[in-house]
C-alpha atoms as a PDB file:
ATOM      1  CA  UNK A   1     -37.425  10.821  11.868  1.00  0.00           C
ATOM      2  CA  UNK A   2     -38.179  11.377  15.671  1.00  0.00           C
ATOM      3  CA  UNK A   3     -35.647  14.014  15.591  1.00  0.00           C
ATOM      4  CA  UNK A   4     -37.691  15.832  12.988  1.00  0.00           C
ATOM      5  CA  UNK A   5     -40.281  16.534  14.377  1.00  0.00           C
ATOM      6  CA  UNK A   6     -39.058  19.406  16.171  1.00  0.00           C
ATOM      7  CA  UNK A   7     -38.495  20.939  13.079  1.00  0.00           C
ATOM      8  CA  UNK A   8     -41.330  20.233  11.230  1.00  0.00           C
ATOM      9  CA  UNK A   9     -41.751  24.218  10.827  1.00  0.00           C
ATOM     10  CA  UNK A  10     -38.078  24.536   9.369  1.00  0.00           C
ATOM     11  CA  UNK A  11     -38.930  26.507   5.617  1.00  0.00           C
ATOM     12  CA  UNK A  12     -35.336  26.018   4.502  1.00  0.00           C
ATOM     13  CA  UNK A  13     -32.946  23.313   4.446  1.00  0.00           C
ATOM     14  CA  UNK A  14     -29.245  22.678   2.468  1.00  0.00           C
ATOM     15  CA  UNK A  15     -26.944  19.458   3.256  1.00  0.00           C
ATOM     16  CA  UNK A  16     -23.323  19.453   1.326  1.00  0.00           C
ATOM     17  CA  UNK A  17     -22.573  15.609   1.304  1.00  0.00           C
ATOM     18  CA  UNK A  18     -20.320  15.886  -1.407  1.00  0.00           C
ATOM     19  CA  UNK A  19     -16.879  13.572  -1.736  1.00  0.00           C
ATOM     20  CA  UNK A  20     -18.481  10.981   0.870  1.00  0.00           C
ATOM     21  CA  UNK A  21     -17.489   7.570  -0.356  1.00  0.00           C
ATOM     22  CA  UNK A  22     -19.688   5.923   2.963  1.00  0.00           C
ATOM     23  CA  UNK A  23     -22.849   6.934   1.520  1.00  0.00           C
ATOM     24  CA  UNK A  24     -24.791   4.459   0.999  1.00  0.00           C
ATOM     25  CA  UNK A  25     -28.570   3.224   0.398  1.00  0.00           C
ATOM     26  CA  UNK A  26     -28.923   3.107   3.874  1.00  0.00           C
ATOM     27  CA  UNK A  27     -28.024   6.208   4.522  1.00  0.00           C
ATOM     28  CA  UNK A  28     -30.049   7.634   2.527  1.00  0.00           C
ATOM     29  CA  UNK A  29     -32.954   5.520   3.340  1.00  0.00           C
ATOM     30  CA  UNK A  30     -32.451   7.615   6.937  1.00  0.00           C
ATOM     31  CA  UNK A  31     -32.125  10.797   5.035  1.00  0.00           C
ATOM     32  CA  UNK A  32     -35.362   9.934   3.729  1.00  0.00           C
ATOM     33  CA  UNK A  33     -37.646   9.353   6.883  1.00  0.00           C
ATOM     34  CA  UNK A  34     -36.425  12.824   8.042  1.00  0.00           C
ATOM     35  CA  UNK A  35     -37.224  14.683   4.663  1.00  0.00           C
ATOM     36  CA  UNK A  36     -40.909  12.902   4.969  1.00  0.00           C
ATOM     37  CA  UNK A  37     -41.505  14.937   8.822  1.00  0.00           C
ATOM     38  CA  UNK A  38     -40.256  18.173   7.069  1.00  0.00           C
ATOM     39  CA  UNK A  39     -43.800  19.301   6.172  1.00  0.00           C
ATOM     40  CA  UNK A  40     -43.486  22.841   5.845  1.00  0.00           C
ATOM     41  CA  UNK A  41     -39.718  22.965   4.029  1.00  0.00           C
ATOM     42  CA  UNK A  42     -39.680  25.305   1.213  1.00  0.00           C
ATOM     43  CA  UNK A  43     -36.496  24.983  -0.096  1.00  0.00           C
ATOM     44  CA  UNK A  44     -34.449  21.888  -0.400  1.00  0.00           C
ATOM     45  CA  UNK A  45     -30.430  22.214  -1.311  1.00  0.00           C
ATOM     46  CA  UNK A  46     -28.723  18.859  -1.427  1.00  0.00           C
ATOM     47  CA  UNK A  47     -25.195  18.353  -2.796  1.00  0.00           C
ATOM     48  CA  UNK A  48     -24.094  14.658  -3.312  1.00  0.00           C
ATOM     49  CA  UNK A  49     -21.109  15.744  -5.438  1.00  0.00           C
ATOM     50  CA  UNK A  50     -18.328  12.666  -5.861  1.00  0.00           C
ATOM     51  CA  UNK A  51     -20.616  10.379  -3.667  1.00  0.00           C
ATOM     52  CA  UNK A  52     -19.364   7.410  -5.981  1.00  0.00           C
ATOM     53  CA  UNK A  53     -21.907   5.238  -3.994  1.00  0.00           C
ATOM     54  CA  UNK A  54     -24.702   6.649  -4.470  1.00  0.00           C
ATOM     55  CA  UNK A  55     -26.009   4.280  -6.590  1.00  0.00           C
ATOM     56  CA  UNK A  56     -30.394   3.984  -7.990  1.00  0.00           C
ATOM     57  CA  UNK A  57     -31.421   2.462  -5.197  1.00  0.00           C
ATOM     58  CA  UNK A  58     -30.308   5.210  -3.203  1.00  0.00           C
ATOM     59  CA  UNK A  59     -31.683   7.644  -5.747  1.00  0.00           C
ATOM     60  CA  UNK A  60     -35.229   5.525  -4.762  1.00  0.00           C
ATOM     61  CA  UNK A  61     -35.202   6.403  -1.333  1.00  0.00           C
ATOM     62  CA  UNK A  62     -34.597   9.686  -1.884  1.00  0.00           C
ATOM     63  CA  UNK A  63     -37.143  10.746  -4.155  1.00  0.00           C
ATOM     64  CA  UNK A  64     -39.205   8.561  -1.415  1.00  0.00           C
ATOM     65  CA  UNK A  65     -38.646  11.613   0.695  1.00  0.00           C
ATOM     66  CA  UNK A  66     -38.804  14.194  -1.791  1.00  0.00           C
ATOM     67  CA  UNK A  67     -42.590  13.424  -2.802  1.00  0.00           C
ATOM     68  CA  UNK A  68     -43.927  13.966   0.455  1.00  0.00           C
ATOM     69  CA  UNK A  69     -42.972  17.774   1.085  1.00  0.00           C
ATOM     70  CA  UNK A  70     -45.841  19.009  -0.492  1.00  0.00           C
ATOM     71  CA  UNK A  71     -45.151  22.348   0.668  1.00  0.00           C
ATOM     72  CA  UNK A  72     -41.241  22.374  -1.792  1.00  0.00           C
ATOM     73  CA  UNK A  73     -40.720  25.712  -3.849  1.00  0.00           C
ATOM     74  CA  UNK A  74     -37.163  25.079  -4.624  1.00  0.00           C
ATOM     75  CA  UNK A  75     -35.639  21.722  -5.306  1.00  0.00           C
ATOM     76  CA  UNK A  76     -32.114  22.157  -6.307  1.00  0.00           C
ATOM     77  CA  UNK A  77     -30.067  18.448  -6.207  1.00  0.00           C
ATOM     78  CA  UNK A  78     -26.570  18.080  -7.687  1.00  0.00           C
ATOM     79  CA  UNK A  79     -25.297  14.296  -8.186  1.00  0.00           C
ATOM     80  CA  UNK A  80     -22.187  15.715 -10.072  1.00  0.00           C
ATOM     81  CA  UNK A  81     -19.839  12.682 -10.846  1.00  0.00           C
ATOM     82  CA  UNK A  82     -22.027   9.824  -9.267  1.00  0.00           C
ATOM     83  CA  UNK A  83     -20.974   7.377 -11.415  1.00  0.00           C
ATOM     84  CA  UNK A  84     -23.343   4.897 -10.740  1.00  0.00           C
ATOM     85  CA  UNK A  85     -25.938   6.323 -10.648  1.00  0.00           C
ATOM     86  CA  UNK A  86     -28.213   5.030 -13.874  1.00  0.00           C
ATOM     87  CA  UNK A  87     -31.660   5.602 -16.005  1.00  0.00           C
ATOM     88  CA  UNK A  88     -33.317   3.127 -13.641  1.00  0.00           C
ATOM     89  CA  UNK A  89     -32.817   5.226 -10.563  1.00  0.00           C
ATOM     90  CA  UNK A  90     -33.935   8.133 -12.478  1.00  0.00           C
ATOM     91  CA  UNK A  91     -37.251   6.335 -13.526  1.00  0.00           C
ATOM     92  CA  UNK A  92     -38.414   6.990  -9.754  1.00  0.00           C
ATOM     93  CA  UNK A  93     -38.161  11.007 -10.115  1.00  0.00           C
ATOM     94  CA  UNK A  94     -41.020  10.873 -12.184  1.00  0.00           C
ATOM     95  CA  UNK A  95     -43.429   9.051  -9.657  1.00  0.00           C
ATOM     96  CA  UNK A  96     -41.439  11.571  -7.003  1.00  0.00           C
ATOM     97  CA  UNK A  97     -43.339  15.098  -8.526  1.00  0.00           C
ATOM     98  CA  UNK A  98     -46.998  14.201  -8.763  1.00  0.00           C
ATOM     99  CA  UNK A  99     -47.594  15.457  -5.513  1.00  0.00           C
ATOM    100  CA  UNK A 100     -45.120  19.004  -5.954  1.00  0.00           C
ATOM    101  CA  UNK A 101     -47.686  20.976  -7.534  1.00  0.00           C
ATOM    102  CA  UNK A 102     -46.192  24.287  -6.089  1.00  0.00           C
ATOM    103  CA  UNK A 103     -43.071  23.462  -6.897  1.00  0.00           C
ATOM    104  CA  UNK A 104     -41.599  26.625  -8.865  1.00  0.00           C
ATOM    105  CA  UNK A 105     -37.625  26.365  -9.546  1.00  0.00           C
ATOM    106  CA  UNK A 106     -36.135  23.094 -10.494  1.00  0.00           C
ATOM    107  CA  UNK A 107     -32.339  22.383 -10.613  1.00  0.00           C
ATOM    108  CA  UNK A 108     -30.640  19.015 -11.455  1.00  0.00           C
ATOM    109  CA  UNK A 109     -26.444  18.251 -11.959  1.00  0.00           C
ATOM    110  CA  UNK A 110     -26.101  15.100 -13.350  1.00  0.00           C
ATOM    111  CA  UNK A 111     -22.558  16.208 -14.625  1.00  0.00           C
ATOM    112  CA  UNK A 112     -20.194  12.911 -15.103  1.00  0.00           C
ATOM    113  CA  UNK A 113     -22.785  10.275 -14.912  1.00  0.00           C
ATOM    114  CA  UNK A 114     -21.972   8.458 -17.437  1.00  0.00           C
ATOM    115  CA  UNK A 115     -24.498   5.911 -17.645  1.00  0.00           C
ATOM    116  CA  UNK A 116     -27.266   8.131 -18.043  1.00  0.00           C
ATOM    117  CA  UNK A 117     -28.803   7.937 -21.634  1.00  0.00           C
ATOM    118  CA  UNK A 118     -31.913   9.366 -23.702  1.00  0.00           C
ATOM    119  CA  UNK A 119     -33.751   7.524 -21.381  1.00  0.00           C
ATOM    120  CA  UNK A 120     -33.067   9.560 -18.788  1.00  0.00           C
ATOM    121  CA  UNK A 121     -35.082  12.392 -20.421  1.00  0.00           C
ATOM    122  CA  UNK A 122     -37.864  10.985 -20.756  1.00  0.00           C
ATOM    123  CA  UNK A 123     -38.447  10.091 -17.522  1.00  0.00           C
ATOM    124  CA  UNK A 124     -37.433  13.463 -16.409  1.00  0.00           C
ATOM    125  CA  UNK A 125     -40.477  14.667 -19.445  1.00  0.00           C
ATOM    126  CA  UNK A 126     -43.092  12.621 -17.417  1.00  0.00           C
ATOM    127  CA  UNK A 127     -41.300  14.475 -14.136  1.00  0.00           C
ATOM    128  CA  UNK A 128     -41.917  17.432 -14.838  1.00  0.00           C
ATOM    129  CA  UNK A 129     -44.980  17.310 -16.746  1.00  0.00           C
ATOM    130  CA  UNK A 130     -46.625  16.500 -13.428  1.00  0.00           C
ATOM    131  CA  UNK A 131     -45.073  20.572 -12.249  1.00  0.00           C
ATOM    132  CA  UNK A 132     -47.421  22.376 -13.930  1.00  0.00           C
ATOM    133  CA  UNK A 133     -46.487  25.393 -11.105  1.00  0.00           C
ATOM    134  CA  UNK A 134     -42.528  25.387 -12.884  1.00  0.00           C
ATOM    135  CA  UNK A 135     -40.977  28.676 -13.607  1.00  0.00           C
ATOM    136  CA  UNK A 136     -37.357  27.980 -13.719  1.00  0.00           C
ATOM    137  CA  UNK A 137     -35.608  24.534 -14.930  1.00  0.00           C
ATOM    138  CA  UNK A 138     -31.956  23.560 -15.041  1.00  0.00           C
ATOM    139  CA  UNK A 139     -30.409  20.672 -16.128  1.00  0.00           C
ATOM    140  CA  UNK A 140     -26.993  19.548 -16.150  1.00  0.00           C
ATOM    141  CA  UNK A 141     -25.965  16.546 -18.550  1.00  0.00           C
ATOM    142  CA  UNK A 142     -22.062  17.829 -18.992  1.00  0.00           C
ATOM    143  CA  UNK A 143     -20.016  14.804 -20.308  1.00  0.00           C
ATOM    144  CA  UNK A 144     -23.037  12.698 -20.185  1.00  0.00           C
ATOM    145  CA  UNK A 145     -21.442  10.755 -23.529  1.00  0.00           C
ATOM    146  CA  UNK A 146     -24.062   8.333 -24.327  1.00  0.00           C
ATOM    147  CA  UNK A 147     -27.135  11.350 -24.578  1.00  0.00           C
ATOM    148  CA  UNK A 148     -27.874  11.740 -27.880  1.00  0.00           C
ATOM    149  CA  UNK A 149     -30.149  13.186 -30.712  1.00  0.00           C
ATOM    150  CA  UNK A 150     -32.862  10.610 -30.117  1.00  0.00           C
ATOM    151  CA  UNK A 151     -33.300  12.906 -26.788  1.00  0.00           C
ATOM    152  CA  UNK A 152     -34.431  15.843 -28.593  1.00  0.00           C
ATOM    153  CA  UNK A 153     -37.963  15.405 -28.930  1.00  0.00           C
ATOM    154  CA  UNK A 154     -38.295  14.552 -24.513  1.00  0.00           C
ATOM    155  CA  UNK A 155     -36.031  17.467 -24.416  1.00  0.00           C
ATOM    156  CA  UNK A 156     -38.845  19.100 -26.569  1.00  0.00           C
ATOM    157  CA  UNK A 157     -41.613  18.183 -24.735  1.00  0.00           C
ATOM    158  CA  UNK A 158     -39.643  19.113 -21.438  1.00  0.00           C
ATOM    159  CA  UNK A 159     -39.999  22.952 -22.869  1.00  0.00           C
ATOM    160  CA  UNK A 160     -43.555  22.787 -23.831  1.00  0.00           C
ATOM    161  CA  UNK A 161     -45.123  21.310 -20.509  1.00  0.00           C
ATOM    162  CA  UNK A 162     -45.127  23.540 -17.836  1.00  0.00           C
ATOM    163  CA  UNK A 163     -47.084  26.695 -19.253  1.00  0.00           C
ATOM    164  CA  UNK A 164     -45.379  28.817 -16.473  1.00  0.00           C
ATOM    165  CA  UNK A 165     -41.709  27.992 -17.516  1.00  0.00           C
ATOM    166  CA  UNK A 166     -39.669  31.389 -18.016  1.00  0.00           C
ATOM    167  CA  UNK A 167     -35.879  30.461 -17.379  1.00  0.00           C
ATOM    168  CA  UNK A 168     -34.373  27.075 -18.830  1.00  0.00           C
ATOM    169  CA  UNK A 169     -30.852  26.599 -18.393  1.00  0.00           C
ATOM    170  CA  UNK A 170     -29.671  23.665 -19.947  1.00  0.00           C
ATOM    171  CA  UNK A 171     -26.415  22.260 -20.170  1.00  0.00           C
ATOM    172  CA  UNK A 172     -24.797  19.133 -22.756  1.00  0.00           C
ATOM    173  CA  UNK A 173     -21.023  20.074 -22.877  1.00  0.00           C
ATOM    174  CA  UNK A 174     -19.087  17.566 -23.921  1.00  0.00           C
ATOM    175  CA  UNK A 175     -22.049  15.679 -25.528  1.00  0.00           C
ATOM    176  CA  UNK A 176     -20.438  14.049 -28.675  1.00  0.00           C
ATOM    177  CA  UNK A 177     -23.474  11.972 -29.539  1.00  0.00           C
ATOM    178  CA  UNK A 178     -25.723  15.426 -29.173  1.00  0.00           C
ATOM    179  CA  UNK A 179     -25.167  17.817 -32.191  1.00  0.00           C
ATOM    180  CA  UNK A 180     -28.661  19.434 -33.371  1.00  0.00           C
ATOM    181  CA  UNK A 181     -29.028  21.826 -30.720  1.00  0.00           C
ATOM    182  CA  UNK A 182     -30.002  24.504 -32.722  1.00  0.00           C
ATOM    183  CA  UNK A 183     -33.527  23.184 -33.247  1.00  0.00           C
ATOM    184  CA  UNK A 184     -34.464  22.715 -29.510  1.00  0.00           C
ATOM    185  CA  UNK A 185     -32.866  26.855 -29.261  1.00  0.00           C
ATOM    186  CA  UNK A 186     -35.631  27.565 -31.870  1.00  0.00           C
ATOM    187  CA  UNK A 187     -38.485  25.014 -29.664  1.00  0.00           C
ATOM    188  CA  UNK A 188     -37.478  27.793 -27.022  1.00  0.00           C
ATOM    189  CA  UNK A 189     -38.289  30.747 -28.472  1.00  0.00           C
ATOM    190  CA  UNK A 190     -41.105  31.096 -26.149  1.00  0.00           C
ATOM    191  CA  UNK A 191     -39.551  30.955 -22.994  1.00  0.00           C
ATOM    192  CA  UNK A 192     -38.342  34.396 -21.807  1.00  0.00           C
ATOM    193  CA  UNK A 193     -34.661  33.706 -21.193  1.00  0.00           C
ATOM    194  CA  UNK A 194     -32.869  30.272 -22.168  1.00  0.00           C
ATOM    195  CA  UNK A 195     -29.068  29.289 -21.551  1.00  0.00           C
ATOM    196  CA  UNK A 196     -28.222  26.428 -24.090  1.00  0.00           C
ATOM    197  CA  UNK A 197     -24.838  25.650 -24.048  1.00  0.00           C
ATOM    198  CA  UNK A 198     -23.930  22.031 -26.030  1.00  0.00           C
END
């Protein structure tokens, strides 16, 4: 965190952790104190791609960090094939926004986890119903087996929040359980430009 504070005027900041099998809560944990003295950051990039240990715990301690940059425009985080990673860890995200009320573009990859279910979207409806500021939201559930219908109506209320939202891009491929997305395509209709692909 000391090492932070030198650049606590730093507006911009992407970290590609991807295919590190040492991460661990710990780590993160550090990663953590040093978002939390980044006061002015703007944009926030972090890639955690094939980081099979990054588990909810670590998820925790990272949205621990996240909630304090009140200054975040762009929060773009990509846990593409963490398999461990679980609805309880995603639980925290919600407490995570209440503070990012000028937070305007939104990006999450949760391709390959596995053990994320509907429940998973609806703590990521009480997430983002705290960003009243969102223009642009992407989500990535691809091969996320075990989402299913019974998500449609958080995935409904996830379009209807934020009055500002213009761009959705949201993404079930290889869904099974998910098969009625023509009716949240028709929930969308007033959102200026929507990529749906189940």
């Amino acid at each position: 965190k000391a090492a932070t504070k030198n650049l606590s005027f730093l507006k911009s900041l992407s970290l590609n952790l991807s295919y590190n099998d040492n991460i661990s809560k710990e780590g993160i944990n550090h990663l953590k104190e040093a978002l939390q003295g980044l006061l002015s950051l703007e944009t926030l990039i972090l890639d955690f791609t094939y980081c099979i240990n990054f588990e909810d715990e670590a998820f925790h301690h990272l949205t621990e960090g996240i909630k304090t940059m009140i200054s975040i425009r762009t929060l773009d985080l990509c846990f593409y094939n963490c398999s461990k990673l679980s609805d309880e860890g995603l639980r925290h995200f919600q407490e995570a926004t209440k503070d990012l009320t000028g937070l305007k573009s939104l990006s999450l990859n949760f391709t390959n986890c596995k053990k994320l279910t509907d429940a998973a979207f609806v703590s990521l409806k009480h997430a983002i119903q705290h960003i009243p500021s969102l223009i642009g939201l992407a989500l990535d559930f691809t091969h996320c087996a075990e989402i299913t219908n019974s998500a449609l109506k958080a995935i409904y209320d996830v379009l209807q929040s934020p009055k500002n939202l213009k761009v959705v891009d949201l993404r079930f491929i290889g869904c099974p359980l998910l098969d009625n997305m023509d009716v949240i395509k028709k929930l969308a209709r007033n959102i200026e430009r929507v990529l749906i692909r189940p």
